[in-house]
Protein backbone atom coordinates (compact mmCIF):
# COMPACT_ATOMS: atom_id res chain seq x y z
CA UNK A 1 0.00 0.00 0.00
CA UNK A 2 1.49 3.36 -0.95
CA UNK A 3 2.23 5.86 1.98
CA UNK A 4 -0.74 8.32 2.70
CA UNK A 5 -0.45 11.89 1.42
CA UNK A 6 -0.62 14.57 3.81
CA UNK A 7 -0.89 18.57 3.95
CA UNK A 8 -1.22 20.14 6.77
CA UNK A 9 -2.40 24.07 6.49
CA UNK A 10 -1.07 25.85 9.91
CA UNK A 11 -0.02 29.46 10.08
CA UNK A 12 2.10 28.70 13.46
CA UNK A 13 5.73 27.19 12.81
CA UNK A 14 6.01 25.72 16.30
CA UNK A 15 2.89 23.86 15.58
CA UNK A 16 3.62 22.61 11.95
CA UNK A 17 6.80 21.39 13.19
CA UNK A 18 5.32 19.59 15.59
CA UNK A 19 2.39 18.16 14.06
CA UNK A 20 5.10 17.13 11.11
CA UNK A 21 6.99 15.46 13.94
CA UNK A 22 3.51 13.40 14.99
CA UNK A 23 3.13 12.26 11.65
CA UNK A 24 6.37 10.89 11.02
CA UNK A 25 6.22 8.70 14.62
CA UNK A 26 3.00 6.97 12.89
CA UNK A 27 4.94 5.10 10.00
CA UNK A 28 5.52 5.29 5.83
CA UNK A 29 3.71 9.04 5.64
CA UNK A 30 4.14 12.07 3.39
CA UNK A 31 3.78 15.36 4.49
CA UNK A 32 3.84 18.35 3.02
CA UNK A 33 2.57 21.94 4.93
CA UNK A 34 1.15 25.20 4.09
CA UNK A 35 1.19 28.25 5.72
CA UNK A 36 -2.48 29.21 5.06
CA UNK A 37 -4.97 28.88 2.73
CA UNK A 38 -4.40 30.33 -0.29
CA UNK A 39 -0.66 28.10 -0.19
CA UNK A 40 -2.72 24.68 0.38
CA UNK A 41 -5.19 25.78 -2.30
CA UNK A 42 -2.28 26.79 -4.94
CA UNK A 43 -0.72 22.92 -3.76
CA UNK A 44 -3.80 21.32 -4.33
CA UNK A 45 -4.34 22.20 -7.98
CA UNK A 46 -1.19 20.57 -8.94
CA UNK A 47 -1.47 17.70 -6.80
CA UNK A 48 -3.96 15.37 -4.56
CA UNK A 49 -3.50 14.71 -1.23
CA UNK A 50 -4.92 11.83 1.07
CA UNK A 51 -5.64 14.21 4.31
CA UNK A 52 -5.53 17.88 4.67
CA UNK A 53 -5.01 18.93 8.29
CA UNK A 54 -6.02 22.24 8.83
CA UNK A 55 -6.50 25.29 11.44
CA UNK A 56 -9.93 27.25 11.43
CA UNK A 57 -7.97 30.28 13.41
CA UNK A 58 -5.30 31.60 10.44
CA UNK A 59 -4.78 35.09 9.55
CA UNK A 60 -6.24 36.38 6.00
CA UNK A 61 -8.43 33.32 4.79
CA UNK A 62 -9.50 31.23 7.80
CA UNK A 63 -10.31 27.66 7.65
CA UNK A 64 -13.74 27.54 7.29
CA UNK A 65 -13.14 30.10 3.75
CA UNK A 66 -10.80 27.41 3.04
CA UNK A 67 -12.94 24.70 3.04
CA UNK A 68 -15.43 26.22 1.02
CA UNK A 69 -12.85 26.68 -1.49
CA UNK A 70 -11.83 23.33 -0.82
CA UNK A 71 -15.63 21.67 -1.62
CA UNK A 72 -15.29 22.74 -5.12
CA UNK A 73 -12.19 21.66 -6.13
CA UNK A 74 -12.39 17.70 -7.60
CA UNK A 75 -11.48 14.58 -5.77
CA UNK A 76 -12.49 13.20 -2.31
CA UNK A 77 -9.71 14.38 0.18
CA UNK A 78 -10.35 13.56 3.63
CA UNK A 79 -10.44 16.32 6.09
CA UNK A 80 -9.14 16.54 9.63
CA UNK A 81 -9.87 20.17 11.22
CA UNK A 82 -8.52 21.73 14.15
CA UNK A 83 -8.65 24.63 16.42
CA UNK A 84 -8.21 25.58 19.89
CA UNK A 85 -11.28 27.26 19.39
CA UNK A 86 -14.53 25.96 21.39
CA UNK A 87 -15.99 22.62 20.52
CA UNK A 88 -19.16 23.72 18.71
CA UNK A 89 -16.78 26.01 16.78
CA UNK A 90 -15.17 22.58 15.50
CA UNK A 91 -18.41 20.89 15.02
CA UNK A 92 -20.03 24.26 12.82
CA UNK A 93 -17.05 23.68 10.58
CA UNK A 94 -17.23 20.40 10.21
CA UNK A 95 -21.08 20.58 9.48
CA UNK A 96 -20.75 23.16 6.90
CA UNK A 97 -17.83 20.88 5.18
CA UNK A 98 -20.27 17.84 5.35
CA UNK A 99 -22.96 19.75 3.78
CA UNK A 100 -20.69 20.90 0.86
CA UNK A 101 -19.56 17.09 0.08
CA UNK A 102 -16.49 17.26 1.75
CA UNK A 103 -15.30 13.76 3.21
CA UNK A 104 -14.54 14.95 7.27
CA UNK A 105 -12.61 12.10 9.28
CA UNK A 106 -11.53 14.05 12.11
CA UNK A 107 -12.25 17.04 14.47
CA UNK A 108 -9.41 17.28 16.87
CA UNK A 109 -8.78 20.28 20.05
CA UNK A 110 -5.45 21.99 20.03
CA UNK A 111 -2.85 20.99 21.23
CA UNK A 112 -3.66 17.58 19.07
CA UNK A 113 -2.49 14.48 20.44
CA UNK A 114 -0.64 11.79 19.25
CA UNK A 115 -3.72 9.32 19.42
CA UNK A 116 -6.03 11.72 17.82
CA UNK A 117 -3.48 11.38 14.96
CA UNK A 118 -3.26 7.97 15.10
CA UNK A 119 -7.03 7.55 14.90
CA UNK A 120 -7.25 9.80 11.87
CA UNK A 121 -4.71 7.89 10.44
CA UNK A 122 -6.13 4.25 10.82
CA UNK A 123 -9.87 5.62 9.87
CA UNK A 124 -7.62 7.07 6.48
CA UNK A 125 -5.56 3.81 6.03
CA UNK A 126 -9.13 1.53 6.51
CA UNK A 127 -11.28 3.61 3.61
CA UNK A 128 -8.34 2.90 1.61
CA UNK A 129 -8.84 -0.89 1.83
CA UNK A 130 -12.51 -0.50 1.59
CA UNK A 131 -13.33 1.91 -1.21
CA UNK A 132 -16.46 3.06 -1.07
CA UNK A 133 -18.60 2.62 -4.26
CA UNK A 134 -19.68 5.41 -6.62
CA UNK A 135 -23.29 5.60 -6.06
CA UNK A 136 -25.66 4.47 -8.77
CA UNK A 137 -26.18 7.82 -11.62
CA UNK A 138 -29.44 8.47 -10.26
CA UNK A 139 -32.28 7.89 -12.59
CA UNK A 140 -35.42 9.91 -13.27
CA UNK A 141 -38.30 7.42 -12.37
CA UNK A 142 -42.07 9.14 -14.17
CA UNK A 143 -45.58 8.84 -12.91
CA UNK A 144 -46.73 5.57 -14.78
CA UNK A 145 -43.48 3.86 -13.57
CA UNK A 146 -43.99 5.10 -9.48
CA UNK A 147 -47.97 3.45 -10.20
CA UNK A 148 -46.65 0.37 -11.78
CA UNK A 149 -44.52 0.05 -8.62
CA UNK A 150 -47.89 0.35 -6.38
CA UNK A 151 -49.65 -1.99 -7.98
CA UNK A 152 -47.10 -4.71 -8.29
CA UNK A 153 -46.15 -4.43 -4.64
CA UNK A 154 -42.80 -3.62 -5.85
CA UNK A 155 -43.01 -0.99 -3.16
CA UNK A 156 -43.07 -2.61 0.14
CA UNK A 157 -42.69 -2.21 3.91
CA UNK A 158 -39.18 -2.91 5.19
CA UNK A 159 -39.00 -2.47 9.25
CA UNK A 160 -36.18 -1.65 11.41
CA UNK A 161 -36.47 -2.73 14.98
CA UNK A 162 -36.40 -0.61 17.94
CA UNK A 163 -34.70 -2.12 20.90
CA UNK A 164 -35.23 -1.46 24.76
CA UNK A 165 -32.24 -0.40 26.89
CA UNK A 166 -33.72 -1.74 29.60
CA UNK A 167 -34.48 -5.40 28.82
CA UNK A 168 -32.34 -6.03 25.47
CA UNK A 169 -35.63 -6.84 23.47
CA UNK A 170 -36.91 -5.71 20.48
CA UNK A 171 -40.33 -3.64 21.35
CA UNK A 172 -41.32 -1.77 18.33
CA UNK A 173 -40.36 -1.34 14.81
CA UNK A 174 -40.04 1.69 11.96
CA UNK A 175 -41.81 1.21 8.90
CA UNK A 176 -39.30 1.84 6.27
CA UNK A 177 -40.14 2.13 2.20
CA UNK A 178 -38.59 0.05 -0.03
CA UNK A 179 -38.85 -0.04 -3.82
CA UNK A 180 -37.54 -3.99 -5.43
CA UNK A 181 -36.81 -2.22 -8.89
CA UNK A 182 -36.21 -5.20 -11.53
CA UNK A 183 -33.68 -3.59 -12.86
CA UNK A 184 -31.66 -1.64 -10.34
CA UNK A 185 -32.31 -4.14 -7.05
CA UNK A 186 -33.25 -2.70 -3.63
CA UNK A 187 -33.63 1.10 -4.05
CA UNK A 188 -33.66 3.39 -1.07
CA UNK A 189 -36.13 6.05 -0.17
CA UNK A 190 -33.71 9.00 -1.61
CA UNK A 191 -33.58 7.26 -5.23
CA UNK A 192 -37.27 7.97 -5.47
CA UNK A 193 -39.17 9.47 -2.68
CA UNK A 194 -38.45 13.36 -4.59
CA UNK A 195 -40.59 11.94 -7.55
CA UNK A 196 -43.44 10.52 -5.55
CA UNK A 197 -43.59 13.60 -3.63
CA UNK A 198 -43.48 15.89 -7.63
CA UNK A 199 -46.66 13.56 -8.53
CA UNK A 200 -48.62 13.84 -4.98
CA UNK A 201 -48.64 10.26 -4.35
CA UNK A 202 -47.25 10.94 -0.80
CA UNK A 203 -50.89 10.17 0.76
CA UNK A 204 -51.28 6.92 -1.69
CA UNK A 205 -47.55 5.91 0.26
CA UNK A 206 -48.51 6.03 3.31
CA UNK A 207 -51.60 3.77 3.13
CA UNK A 208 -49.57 1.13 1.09
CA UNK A 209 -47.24 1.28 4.26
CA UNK A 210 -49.93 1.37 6.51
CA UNK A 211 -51.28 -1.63 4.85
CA UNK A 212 -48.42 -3.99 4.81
CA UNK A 213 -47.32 -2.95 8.11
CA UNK A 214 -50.84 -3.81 9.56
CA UNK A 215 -50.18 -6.83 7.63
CA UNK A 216 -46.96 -7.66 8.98
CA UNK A 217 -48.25 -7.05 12.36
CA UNK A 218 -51.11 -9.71 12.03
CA UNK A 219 -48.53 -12.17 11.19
CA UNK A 220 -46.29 -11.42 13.76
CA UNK A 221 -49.33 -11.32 16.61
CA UNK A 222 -49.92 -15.37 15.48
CA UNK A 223 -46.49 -16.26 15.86
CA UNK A 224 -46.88 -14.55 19.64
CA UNK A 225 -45.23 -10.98 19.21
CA UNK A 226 -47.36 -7.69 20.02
CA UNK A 227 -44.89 -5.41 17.60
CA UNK A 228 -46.01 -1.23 17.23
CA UNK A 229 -45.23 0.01 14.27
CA UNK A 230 -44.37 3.27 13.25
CA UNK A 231 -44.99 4.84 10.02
CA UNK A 232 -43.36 8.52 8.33
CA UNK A 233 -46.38 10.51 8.05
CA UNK A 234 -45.30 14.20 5.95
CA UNK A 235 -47.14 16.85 8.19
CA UNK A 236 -48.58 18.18 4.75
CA UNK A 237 -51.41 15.56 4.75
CA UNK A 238 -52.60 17.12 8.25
CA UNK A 239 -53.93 19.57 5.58
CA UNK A 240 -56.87 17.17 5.15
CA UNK A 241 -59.14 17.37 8.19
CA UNK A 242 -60.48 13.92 8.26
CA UNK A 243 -57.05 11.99 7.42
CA UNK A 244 -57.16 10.78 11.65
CA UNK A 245 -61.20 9.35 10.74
CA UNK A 246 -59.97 8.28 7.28
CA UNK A 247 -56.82 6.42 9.07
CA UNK A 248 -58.90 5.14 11.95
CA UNK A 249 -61.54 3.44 10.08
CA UNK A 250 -58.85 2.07 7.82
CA UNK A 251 -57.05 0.29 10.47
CA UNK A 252 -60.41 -1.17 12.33
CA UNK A 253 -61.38 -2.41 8.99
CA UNK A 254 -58.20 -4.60 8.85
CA UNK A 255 -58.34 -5.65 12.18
CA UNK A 256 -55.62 -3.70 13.64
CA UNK A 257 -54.94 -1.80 16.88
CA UNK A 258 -54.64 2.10 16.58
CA UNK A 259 -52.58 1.70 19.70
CA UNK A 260 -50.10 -0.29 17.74
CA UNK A 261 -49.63 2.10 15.06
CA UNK A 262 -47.48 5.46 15.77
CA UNK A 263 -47.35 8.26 12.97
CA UNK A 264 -44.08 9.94 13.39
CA UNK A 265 -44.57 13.74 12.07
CA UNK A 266 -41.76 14.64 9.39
CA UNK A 267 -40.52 17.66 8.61
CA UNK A 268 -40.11 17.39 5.41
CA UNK A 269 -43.26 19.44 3.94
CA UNK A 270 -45.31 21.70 6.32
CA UNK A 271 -48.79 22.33 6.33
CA UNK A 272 -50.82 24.79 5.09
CA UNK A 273 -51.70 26.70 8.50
CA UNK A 274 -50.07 25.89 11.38
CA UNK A 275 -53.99 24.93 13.31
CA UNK A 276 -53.86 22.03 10.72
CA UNK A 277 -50.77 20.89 12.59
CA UNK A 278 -52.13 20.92 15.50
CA UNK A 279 -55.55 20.03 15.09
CA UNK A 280 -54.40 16.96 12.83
CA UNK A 281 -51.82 15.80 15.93
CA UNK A 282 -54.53 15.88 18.43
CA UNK A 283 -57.28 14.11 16.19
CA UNK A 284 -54.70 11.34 15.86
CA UNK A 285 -54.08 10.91 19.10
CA UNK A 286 -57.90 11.39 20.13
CA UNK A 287 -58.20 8.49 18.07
CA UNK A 288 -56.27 6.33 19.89
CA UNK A 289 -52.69 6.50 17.74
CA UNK A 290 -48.81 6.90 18.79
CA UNK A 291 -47.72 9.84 17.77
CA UNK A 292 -43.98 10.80 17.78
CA UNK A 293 -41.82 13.87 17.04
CA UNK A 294 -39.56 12.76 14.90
CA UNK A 295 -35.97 14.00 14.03
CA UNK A 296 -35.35 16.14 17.37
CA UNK A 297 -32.46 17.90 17.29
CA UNK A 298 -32.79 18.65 13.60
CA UNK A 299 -34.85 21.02 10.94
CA UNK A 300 -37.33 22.80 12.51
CA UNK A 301 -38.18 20.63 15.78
CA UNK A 302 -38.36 22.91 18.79
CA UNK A 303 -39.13 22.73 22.67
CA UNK A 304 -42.25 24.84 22.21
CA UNK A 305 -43.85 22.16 19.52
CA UNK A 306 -42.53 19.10 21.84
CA UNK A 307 -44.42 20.47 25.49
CA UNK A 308 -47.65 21.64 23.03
CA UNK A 309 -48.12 18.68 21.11
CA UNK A 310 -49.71 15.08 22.22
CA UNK A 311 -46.57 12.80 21.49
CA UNK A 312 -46.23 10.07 23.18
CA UNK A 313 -42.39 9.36 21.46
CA UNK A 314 -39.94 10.91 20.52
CA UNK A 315 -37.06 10.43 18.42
CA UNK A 316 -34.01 12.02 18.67
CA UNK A 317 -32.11 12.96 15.56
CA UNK A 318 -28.83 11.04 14.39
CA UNK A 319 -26.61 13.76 14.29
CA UNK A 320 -26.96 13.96 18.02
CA UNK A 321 -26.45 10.76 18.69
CA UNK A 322 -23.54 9.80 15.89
CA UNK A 323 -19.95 10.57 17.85
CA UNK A 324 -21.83 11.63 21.48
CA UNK A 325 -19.10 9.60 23.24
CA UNK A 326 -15.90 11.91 21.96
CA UNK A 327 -18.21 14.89 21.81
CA UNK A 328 -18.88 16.41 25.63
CA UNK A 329 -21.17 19.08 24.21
CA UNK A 330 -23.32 16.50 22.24
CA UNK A 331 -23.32 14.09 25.46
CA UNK A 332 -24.46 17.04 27.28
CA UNK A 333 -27.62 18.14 24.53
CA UNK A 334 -28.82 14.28 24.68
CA UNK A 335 -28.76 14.04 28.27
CA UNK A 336 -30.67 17.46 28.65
CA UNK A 337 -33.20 15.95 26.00
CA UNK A 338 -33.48 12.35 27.28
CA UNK A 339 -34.65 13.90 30.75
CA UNK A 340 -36.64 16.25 29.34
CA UNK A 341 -38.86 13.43 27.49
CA UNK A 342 -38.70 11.62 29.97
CA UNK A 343 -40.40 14.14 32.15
CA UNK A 344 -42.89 14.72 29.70
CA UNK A 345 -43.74 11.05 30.08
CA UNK A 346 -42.50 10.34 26.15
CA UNK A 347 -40.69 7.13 24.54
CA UNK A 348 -37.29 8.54 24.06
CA UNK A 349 -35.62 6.74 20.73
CA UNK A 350 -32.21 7.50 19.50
CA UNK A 351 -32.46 6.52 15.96
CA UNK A 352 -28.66 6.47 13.93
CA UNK A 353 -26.31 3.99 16.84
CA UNK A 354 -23.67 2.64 14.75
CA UNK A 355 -21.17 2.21 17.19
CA UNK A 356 -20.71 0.83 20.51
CA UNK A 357 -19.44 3.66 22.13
CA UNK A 358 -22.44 6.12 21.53
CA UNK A 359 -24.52 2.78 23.32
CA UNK A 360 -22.69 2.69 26.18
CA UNK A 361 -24.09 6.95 25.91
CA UNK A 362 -27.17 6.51 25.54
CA UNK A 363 -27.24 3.71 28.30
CA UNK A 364 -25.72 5.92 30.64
CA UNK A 365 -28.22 8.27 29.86
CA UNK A 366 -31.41 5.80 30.86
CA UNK A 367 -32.86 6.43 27.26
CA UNK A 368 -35.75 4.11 26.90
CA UNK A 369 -35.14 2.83 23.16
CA UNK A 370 -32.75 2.88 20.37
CA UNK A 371 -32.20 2.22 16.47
CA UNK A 372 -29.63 2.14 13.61
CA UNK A 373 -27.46 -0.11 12.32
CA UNK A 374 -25.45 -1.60 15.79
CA UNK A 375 -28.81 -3.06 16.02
CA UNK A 376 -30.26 -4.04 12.81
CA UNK A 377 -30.65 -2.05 9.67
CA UNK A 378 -34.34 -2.07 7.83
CA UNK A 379 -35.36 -5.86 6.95
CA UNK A 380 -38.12 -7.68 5.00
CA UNK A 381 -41.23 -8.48 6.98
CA UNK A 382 -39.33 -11.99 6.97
CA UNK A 383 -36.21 -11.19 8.08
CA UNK A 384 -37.62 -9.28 10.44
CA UNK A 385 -39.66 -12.18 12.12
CA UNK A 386 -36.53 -14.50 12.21
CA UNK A 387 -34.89 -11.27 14.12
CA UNK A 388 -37.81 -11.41 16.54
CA UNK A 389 -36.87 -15.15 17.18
CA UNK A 390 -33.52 -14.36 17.49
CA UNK A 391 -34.09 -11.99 20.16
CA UNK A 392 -35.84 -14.81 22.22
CA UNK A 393 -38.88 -16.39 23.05
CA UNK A 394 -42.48 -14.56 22.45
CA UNK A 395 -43.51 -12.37 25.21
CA UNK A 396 -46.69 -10.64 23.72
CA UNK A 397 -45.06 -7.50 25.31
């Protein structure tokens, strides 16, 4: 494997020197350095590097100018960034590089350490050996393909399982959309979810995955397992004042339970007037259903809609749960929010655990229930039931 190329973009001698130093104790590395921005950006148009180290605090163009300069330029350098600047300093950077396509692999407090390094390092040296794949071009799916989907149940209910801290068990499930595409295999939500939403065939969605997740249920409930379900439901359809009796009778009529079923409330469309939000989340719960704020932390969730809302659950967003056990300030944001839901009385779900680590958080913390891929990612309605037997003998909850 070749050595790793690295630039690191520091204004302070003292500190390049010594950072150069770090580097060379971790093995077969080449680094290069820059005094500030304008230097690394003049480099890196006549050459790539593997990592680019840099400061956010540098005289003329800082580091976050930098990499905003940087997110245009081609390739897929990693970036480590540091600063002895506050935490959420370092985090705000990093967002606004992950939000212009720019690969971050490290966020690190001055002075850096020699295990910080090494960490970067090792996370550099394993995405070499595991290239990730190109994504698929993404294709343009029209209106007659989306209903040929419906109707031959190529869309269909996937469900990711929701697991108790407190007993180990699975105790609920997310309702996830998948689309079995004949020609391109399992597509995700994000491959077509922007053209069902340009033909309005958001509302004909969510009763297909109401459907086959009331379906799923019934076959779990013979085999012994009481599983809720919980289903995306865009808070534009709370424009319609009589989706709750439209859902309710649905769900009687197919034998199901309304206290089963949990509508989490995205924010990815808004209603027309804000009443219809409201009214629409208290009809739903009048009527018997879950109801759960979902993405916390994220968009435009706020305090003020969680304490005047009916939820019974809610779900606290990934990006305050992904790197909570390096990240003091994000440890600190989902303790304040686990107590507060649990205060309220609320499910509290931390949806995105990949690792351990952010676990061993969350456990610490005394949330209720968690998600993501540590535990399982989405499944068929299959799969899914050979996870429930997995997990241990039926309990009917």
């Amino acid at each position: 494997m070749n050595a790793l190329e690295i630039l690191i973009v520091e204004d302070h001698p003292f500190q390049c020197l010594y950072l150069q130093q770090l580097f060379h104790e971790l093995g077969e590395l080449r680094v290069d350095t820059a005094r500030d921005g304008n230097e690394a950006l003049s480099r890196l148009r006549q050459r790539d590097y593997d990592l680019i180290l840099t400061d956010l605090l540098m005289p003329g163009m800082d580091g976050v100018q930098f990499i905003q300069h940087l997110a245009v330029l081609p390739g897929r350098t990693g970036l480590a960034i540091m600063s002895a600047a506050s935490r959420r300093m370092l985090m705000a950077a990093s967002l606004a590089a992950k939000h212009l396509g720019v690969n971050v692999v490290g966020l690190m407090s001055k002075p850096v350490t020699p295990e910080a390094l090494r960490a970067v390092v090792m996370q550099l040296r394993e995405q070499r050996r595991t290239p990730t794949q190109a994504p698929p071009p993404l294709v343009e799916h029209d209106r007659p393909a989306l209903l040929e989907a419906f109707n031959s149940r190529a869309l269909q209910a996937w469900f990711q399982p929701k697991k108790s801290l407190g007993n180990g068990r699975i105790v609920a499930a997310e309702a996830l959309v998948r689309w079995i595409h004949p020609e391109q295999g399992v597509l995700l939500p994000g491959a077509f979810l922007p053209a069902l939403k340009a033909f309005d065939l958001e509302e004909r969605l969510l009763w297909l995955m109401l459907k086959q997740s009331l379906d799923a249920q019934a076959r779990w409930r013979e085999r012994g397992y009481d599983i809720p379900v919980s289903i995306n439901l865009p808070t534009h359809l709370l424009n319609s004042h009589d989706l709750a009796d439209r859902l309710l009778e649905f769900v009687l009529h197919h034998q199901g339970i309304p206290a089963r079923i949990c509508f989490e409330l995205m924010e990815c469309s808004v209603p027309d007037e804000v009443s219809n939000y409201y009214a629409g989340a208290c009809r739903l719960r009048i009527k018997g259903f879950g109801l759960s704020q979902d993405d916390f932390g994220q968009g435009y969730s706020s305090y003020m809609n969680l304490v005047s809302t009916p939820f019974t659950e809610l779900k606290i967003d990934r990006a305050l749960v992904q790197g909570c056990h390096q990240n003091e300030t994000l440890a600190s944001a989902l303790a304040s929010i686990v107590a507060l839901g649990r205060r309220l009385g609320l499910n509290v779900v931390a949806e995105g655990v990949e690792r351990p680590e952010e676990l061993a958080v969350l456990r610490r913390l005394e949330c209720s229930h968690v998600q993501g891929f540590l535990i399982s990612h989405a499944v068929s309605l299959d799969q899914f039931l050979h996870l429930l037997k997995a997990d241990g003998p039926a309990t009917g909850n």
